[in-house]
Structure formats: structure tokens, C-alpha cells
Protein backbone atom coordinates (compact mmCIF):
# COMPACT_ATOMS: atom_id res chain seq x y z
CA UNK A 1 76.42 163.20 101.35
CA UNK A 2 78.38 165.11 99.01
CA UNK A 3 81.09 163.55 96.14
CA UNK A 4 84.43 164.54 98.16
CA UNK A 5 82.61 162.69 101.72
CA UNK A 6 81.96 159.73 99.23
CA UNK A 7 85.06 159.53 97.76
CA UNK A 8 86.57 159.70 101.52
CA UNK A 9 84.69 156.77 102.81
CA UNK A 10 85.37 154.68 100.29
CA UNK A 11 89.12 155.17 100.81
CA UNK A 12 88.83 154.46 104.29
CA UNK A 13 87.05 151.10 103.49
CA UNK A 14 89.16 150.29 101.12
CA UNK A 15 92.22 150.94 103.33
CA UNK A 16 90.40 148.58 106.12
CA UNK A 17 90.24 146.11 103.78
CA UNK A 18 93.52 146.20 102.75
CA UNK A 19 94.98 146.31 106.66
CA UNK A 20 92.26 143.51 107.43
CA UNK A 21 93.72 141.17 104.40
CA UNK A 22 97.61 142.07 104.88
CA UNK A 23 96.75 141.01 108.91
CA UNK A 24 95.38 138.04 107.54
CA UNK A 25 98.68 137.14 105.12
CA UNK A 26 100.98 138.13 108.68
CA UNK A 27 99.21 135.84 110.79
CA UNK A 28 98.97 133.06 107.95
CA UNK A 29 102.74 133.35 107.47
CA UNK A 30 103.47 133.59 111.07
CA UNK A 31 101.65 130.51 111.79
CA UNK A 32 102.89 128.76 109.11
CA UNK A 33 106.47 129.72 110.59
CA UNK A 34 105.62 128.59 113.80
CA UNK A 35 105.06 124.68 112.12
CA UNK A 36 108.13 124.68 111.43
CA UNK A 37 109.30 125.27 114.89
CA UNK A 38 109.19 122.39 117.39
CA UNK A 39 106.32 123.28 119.54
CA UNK A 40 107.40 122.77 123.83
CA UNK A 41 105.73 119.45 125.29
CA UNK A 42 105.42 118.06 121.78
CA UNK A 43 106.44 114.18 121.15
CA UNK A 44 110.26 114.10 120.57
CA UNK A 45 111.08 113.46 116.56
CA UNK A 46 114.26 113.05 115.07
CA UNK A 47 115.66 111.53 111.86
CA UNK A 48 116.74 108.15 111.27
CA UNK A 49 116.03 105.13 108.68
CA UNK A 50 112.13 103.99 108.31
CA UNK A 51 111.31 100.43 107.14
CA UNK A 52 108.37 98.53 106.10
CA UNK A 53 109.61 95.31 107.15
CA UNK A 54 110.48 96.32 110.77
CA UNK A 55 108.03 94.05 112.93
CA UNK A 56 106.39 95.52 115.76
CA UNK A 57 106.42 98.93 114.38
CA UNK A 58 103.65 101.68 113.78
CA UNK A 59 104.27 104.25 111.09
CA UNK A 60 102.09 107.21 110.50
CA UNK A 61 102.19 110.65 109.25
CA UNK A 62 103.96 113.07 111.99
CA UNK A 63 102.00 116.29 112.55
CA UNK A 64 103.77 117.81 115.64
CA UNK A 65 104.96 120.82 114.50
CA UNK A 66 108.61 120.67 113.96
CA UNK A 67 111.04 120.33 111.29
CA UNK A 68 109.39 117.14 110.31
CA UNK A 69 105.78 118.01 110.01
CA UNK A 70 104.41 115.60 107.14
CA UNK A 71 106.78 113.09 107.27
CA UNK A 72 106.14 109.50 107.67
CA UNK A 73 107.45 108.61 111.35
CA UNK A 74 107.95 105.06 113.00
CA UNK A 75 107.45 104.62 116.98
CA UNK A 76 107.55 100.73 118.62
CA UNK A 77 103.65 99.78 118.20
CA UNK A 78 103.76 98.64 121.90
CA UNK A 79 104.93 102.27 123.08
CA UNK A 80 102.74 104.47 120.36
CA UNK A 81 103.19 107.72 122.03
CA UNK A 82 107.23 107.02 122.17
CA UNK A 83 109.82 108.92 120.49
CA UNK A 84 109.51 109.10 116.54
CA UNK A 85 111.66 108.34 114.14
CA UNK A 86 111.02 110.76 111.22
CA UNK A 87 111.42 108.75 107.31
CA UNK A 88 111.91 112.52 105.57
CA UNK A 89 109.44 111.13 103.19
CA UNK A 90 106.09 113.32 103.54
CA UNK A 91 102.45 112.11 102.69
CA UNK A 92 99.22 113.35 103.12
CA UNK A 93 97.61 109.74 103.39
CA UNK A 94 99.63 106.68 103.99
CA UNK A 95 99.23 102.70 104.63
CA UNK A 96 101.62 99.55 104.44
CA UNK A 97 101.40 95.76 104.01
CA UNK A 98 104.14 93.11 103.45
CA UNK A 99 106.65 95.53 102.81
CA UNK A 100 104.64 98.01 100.56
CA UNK A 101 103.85 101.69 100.97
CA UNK A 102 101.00 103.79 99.25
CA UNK A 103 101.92 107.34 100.11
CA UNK A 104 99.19 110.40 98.47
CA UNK A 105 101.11 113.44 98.35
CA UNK A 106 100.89 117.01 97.56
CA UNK A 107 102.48 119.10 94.87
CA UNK A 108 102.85 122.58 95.33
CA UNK A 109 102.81 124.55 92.40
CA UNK A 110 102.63 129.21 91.83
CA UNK A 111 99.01 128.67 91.14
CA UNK A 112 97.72 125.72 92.66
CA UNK A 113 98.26 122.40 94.31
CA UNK A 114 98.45 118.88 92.33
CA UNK A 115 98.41 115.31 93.88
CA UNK A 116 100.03 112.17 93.45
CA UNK A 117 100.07 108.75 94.47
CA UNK A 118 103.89 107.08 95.24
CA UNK A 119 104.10 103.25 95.60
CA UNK A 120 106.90 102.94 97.94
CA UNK A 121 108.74 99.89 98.45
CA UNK A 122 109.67 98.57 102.32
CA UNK A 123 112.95 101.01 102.12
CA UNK A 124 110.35 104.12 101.17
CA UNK A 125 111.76 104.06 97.73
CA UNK A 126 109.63 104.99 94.64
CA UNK A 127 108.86 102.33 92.71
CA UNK A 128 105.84 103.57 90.99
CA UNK A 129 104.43 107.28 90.48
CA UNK A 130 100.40 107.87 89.27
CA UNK A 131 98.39 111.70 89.23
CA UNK A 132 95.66 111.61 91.59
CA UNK A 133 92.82 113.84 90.26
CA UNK A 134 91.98 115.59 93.64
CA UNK A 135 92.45 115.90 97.07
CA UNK A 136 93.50 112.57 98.64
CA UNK A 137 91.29 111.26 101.47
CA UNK A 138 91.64 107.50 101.92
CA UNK A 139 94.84 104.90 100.86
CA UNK A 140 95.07 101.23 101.70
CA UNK A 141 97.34 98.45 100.72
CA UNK A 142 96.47 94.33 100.50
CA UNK A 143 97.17 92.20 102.83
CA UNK A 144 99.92 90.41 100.16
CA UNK A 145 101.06 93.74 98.95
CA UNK A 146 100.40 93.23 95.54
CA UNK A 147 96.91 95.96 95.32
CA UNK A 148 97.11 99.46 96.26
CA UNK A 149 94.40 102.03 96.18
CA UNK A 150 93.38 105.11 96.99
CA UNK A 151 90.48 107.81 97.02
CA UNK A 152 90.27 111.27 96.32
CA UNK A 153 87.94 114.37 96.29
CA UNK A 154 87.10 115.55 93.04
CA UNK A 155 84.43 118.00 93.85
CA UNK A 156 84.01 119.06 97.10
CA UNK A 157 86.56 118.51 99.87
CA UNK A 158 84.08 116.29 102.65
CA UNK A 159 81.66 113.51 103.47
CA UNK A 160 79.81 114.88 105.78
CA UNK A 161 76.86 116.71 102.69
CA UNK A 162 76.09 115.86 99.79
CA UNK A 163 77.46 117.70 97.16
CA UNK A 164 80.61 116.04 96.63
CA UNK A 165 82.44 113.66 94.15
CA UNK A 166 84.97 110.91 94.91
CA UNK A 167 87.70 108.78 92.70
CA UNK A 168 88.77 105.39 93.85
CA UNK A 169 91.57 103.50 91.85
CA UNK A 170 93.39 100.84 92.31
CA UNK A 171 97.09 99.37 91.11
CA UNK A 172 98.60 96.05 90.80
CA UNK A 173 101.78 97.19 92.21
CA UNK A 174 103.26 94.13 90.35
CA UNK A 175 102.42 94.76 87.29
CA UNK A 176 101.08 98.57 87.34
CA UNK A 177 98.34 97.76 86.26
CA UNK A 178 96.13 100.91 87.03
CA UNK A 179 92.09 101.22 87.39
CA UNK A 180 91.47 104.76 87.50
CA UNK A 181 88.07 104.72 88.84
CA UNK A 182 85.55 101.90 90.58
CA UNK A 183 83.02 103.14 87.91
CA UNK A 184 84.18 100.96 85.13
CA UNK A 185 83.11 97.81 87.07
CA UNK A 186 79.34 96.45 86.57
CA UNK A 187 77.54 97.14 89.53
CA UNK A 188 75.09 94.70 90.99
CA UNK A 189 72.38 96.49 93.13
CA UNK A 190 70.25 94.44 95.17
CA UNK A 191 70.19 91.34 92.57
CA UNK A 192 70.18 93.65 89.92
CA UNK A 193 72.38 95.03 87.29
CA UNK A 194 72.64 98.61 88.28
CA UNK A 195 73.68 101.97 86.14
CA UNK A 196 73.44 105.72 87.46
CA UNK A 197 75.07 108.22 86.60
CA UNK A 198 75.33 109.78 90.19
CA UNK A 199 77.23 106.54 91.52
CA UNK A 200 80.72 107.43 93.73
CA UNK A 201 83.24 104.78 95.73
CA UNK A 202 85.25 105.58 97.98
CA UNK A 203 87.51 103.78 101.13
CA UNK A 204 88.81 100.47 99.74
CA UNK A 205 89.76 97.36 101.65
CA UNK A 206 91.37 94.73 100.73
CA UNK A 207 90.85 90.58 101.84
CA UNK A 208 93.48 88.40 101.69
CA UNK A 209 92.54 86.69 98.15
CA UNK A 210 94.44 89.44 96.15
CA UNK A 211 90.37 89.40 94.25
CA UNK A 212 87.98 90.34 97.15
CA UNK A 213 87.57 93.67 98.08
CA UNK A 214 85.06 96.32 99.62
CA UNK A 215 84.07 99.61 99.73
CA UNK A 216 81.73 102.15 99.71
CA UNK A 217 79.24 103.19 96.97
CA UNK A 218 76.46 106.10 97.19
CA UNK A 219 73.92 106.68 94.64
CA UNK A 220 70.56 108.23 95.20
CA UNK A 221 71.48 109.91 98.49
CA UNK A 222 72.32 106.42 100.27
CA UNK A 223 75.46 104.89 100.64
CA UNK A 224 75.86 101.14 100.27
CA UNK A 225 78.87 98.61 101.31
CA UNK A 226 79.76 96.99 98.05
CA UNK A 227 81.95 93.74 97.80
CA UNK A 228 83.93 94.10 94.63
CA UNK A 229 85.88 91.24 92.64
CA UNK A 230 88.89 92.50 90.72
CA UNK A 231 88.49 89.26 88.41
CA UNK A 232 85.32 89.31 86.98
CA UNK A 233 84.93 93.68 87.62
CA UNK A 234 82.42 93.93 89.56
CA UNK A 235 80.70 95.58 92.80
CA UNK A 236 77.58 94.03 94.40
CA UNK A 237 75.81 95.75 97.21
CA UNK A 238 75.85 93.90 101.04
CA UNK A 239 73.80 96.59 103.11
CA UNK A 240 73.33 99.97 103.45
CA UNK A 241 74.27 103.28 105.81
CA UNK A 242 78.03 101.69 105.39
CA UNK A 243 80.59 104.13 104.89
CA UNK A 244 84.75 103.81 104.88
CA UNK A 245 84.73 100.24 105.48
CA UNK A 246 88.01 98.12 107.32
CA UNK A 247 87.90 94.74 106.69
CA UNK A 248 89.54 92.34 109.98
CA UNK A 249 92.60 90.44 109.86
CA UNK A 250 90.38 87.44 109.68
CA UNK A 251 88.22 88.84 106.93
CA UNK A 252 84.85 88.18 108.99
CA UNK A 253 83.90 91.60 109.90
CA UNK A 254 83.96 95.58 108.75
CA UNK A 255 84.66 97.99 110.80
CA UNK A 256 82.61 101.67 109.72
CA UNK A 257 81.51 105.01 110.05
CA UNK A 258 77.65 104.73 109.91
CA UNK A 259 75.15 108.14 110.06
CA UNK A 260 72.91 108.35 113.07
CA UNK A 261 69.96 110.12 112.53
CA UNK A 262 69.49 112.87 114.94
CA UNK A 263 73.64 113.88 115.10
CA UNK A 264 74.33 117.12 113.64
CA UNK A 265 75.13 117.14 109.82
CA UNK A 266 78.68 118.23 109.99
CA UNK A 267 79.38 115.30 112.44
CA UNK A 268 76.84 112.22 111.76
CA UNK A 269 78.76 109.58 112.10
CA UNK A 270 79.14 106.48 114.92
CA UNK A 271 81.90 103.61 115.23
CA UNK A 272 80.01 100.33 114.26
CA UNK A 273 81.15 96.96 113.48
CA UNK A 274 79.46 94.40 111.02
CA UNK A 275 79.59 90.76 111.19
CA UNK A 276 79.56 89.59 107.42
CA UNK A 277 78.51 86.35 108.17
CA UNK A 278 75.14 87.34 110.38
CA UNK A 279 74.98 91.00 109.03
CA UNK A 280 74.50 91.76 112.53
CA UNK A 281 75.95 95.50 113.48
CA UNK A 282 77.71 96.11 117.06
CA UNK A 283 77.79 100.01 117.77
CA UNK A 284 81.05 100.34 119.47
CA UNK A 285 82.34 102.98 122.78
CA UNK A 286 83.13 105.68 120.89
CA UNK A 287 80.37 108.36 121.18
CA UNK A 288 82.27 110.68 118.87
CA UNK A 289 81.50 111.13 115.07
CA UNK A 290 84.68 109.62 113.62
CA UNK A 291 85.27 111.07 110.04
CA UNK A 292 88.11 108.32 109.14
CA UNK A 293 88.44 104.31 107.72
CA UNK A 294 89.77 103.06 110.59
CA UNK A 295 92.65 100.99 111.22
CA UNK A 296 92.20 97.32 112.80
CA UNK A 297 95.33 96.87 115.03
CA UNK A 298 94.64 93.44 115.83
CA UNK A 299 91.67 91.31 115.75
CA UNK A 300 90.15 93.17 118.67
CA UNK A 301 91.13 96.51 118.42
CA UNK A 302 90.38 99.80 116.16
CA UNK A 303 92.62 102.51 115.77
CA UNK A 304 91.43 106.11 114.20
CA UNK A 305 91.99 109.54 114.09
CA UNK A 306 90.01 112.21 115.40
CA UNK A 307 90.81 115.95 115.41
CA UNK A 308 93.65 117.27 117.88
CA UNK A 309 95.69 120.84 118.68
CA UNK A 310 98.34 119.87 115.69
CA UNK A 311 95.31 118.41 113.27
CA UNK A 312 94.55 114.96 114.53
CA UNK A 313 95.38 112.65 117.34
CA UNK A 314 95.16 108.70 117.44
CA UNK A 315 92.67 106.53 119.06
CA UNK A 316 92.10 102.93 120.07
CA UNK A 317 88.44 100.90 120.95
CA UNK A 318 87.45 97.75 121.80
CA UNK A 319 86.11 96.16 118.64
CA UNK A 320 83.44 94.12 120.09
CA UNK A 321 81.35 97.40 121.31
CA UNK A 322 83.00 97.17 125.33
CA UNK A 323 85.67 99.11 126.76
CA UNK A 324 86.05 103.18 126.52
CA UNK A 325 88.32 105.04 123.68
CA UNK A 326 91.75 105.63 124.44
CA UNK A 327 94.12 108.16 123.17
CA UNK A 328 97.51 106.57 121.95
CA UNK A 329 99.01 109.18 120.63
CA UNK A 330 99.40 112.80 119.44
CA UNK A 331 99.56 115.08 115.92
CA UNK A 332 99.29 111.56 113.92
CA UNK A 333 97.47 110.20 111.53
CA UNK A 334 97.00 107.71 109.05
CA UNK A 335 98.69 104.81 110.90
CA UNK A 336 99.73 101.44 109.18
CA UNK A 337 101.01 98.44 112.14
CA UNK A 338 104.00 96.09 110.11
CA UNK A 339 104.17 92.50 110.59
């Protein structure tokens, strides 16, 4: 092949290129114009006042496509697939109690994104700002309202491998007090005082003591439920293959993603229930691999996401391992019941 014949083919590839990327910034663009469009058959959303004292209600984050994509929408909890009332306050991961909001947010900036975590008071005010480190994944809220914490990505952007580092804080949302990471507290492994320098927590619930709380901690490829006591700063492992625990109204039992061996390794993960008084685990109907910290509704119900046409739908199961899944509602996600 001669220099000119060279030359020419390397043009031409580089002009493919070049069409095959500017397609790819159209159809990005166009799509992302299209989100902003209310898409036909879609739940109906319109604006109106949001509150975190309303009984009865379930707020989530709205991902119908539509003018308010993102924002923080409240249907009646009896008719969860109603008509939405959109806040016009946008989070990426939300959840309530007693009148207070932790919503994770984005920041979009010319070169990158940041994050943030907003403690919102029951009329969605800001009361409280803090910089989140990565890419938000889990938020809860106590029972009381006074804790708030939340988990984020550091390295690596899911669960499902390895190779990937989480944050977990928590605030006093009295006080402010903030604990940046789960890794300053002693660790108590199997009876043991316990230091690693592989260790990650992530998905934080809260009891109702304002003191007890779990989570979950991995270290030396296995993750562990840990019960952790804000007094004394501590974490002390309960059992393992525990992941993204949600503890029940009555504090009695978690509700968790656990990996199956055999499922593939992008999806591993079964709905299982723990009794923490026996220890005794209750696979539940859902046959899917739920990637989420579930939500209890009520003492006898689970609510989660799983992934839908507008990024993720919601689900409800039986808690006590009966029953079938049932979808509730559409584009939602992260869902928070009041009162």
C-alpha cells in the first residue's frame, strides 16, 4: 500500500469516527430532550406543596419523564400509583422520619459532577448542607428524626464485584454533629477487636433508641451485618452474607439483600428476612436479584425498587416469605411512608 492510499484510509477512519461520536452526542442530547418531555401513558405529575408531616402519604423521587424528573413527589400511600404531587426539590436518594428529610443530590459542574447531602426539614427546607465524597447510593433517617445518614461510592459505582469502596456517615441533625465515615468506630469481629485496612460500611438503619443502629461491613471478601452503638463507637458483627440491611418498625427483624451462590455475578442477590432474636433467615417471594435497602411499609410488608422503562419501578412483598411481588408503582424510587 503506498503513502497517498495510507494517508486516505486513515482519513476515512478518522471521519467514521468522528460521524460515529457526533451520532452519539445527537442521540445523547435528543434523549436527554425527550426527559424533559412528558412521556404519553406516564403517571400524571403536577406541582403543588410537599410535607413531611402529611400522614398517610408516600414520597419518593419522580422519574417519569416530564418537567419534573428528579423531584421529590407525594401520592396518598393507599393509592401509590395515583397522581403525584411534584415538591420541585430534586434528589438522587431520599428518606423521611418525624418530619425530617435526608435528600443526596447532585451538583453539576463544566468538568464534573459533585454531591451533597441536604437535611431538609418537614416543609423541604434546608436546614443543614454536608459534601458527600462520591456517588450517593443509600440515605436513611431515625425513627425520632434526630440521626441521618447516608452512603456513597467512592471507588467504583456498584455492589455487585468487588472492586469498590463505600463512605457511610452519619449526622445528629440536632446538633450537626457529623461522623464522616463508620471507620472511626472500634470494630468488634466475632468477640474480637478487629482492624483491616480493607474494611467498608455501607446501608444504615436506624432503631428507635436514637444509639442502636446497623449496617453492613465487608472485609476480606465477606460482608457482615454489624450492630453499631453511636454511644460507646462501636460496630460488632451479628452474621454474615448480610447486605443493605432494614430494620422493622418493631426493631425485631432485618430485612436484606443476601448473595446466592449460583446467580449470575452482576445480579446475586435474593430478598431475605432475619429474625434477630432466633437468627433464623426467611427467603421471601421475590425471585429477582434486588440491588436496593428496602423499605418496610408496615410490619408485614417490603417495598423496593427494581429496574423499569424510566430507571426503576416500585415493589411490594409479603415479609414473612408468602404472597407474590407486586408492582405499586412506576419511574420511582427511593420511597419514605410519613406517619
Amino acid at each position: 500500500m503506498t503513502v497517498r492510499n495510507r494517508i486516505l484510509v486513515l482519513l476515512s477512519a478518522v471521519a467514521v469516527l468522528a460521524a460515529v461520536a457526533a451520532g452519539a452526542v445527537l442521540h445523547a442530547s435528543a434523549r436527554a430532550e425527550r426527559r424533559d418531555r412528558t412521556q404519553a401513558g406516564g403517571p400524571a405529575v403536577t406541582p403543588g406543596p410537599v410535607t413531611l408531616t402529611a400522614r398517610g402519604r408516600l414520597v419518593f423521587r419522580n422519574m417519569a419523564w416530564g418537567p419534573h424528573r428528579d423531584e421529590l413527589t407525594a401520592v396518598p400511600a393507599s393509592a401509590p400509583a395515583g397522581a403525584r404531587t411534584a415538591s420541585g426539590v430534586k434528589c438522587l436518594r431520599f428518606y423521611a422520619a418525624a418530619g425530617t428529610g435526608v435528600c443526596l443530590q447532585a451538583v453539576h459542574g463544566a468538568v464534573s459532577d459533585t454531591y451533597r447531602a441536604l437535611i431538609l426539614d418537614a416543609r423541604l427546607k434546608e436546614t443543614a448542607r454536608y459534601d458527600v465524597p462520591g456517588i450517593p447510593s443509600r440515605a436513611r433517617v431515625s425513627p425520632s428524626g434526630r440521626f441521618a445518614a447516608w452512603t456513597a461510592f467512592v471507588g467504583g459505582d456498584s455492589y455487585a464485584g468487588t472492586n469498590f469502596s463505600t463512605r457511610a456517615a452519619i449526622v445528629d441533625t440536632r446538633t450537626g454533629r457529623l461522623i464522616p465515615s463508620l471507620e472511626e468506630f472500634g470494630i468488634v469481629k466475632d468477640g474480637r477487636r478487629y482492624r483491616a485496612a480493607d474494611v467498608n460500611f455501607w446501608g444504615v438503619t436506624f432503631a428507635a433508641d436514637d444509639r442502636t443502629f446497623y449496617a453492613t461491613m465487608a472485609t476480606k471478601g465477606k460482608t457482615y451485618l454489624v450492630r453499631g452503638d453511636l454511644g460507646a463507637r462501636t460496630v460488632t458483627t451479628v452474621r454474615t452474607n448480610v447486605e443493605c440491611p432494614s430494620l422493622s418498625p418493631d426493631g425485631t427483624r432485618i430485612a436484606f439483600k443476601k448473595r446466592v451462590a449460583g446467580l449470575p455475578a452482576d445480579a446475586p442477590w435474593r430478598l431475605y428476612v432475619l429474625d434477630l432474636r432466633t437468627l433464623r433467615e426467611t427467603p421471601l417471594a421475590e425471585s429477582r436479584s434486588v440491588d436496593d435497602q428496602a423499605v418496610w411499609q408496615d410490619s408485614r410488608t417490603l417495598v423496593y425498587a427494581l429496574p423499569g422503562d424510566y430507571g426503576a419501578d416500585l415493589y411490594t412483598v409479603p415479609a414473612d416469605g408468602t404472597g407474590r411481588p407486586h408492582r405499586i408503582s412506576t419511574a420511582a424510587v427511593s420511597p419514605a411512608y410519613l406517619g
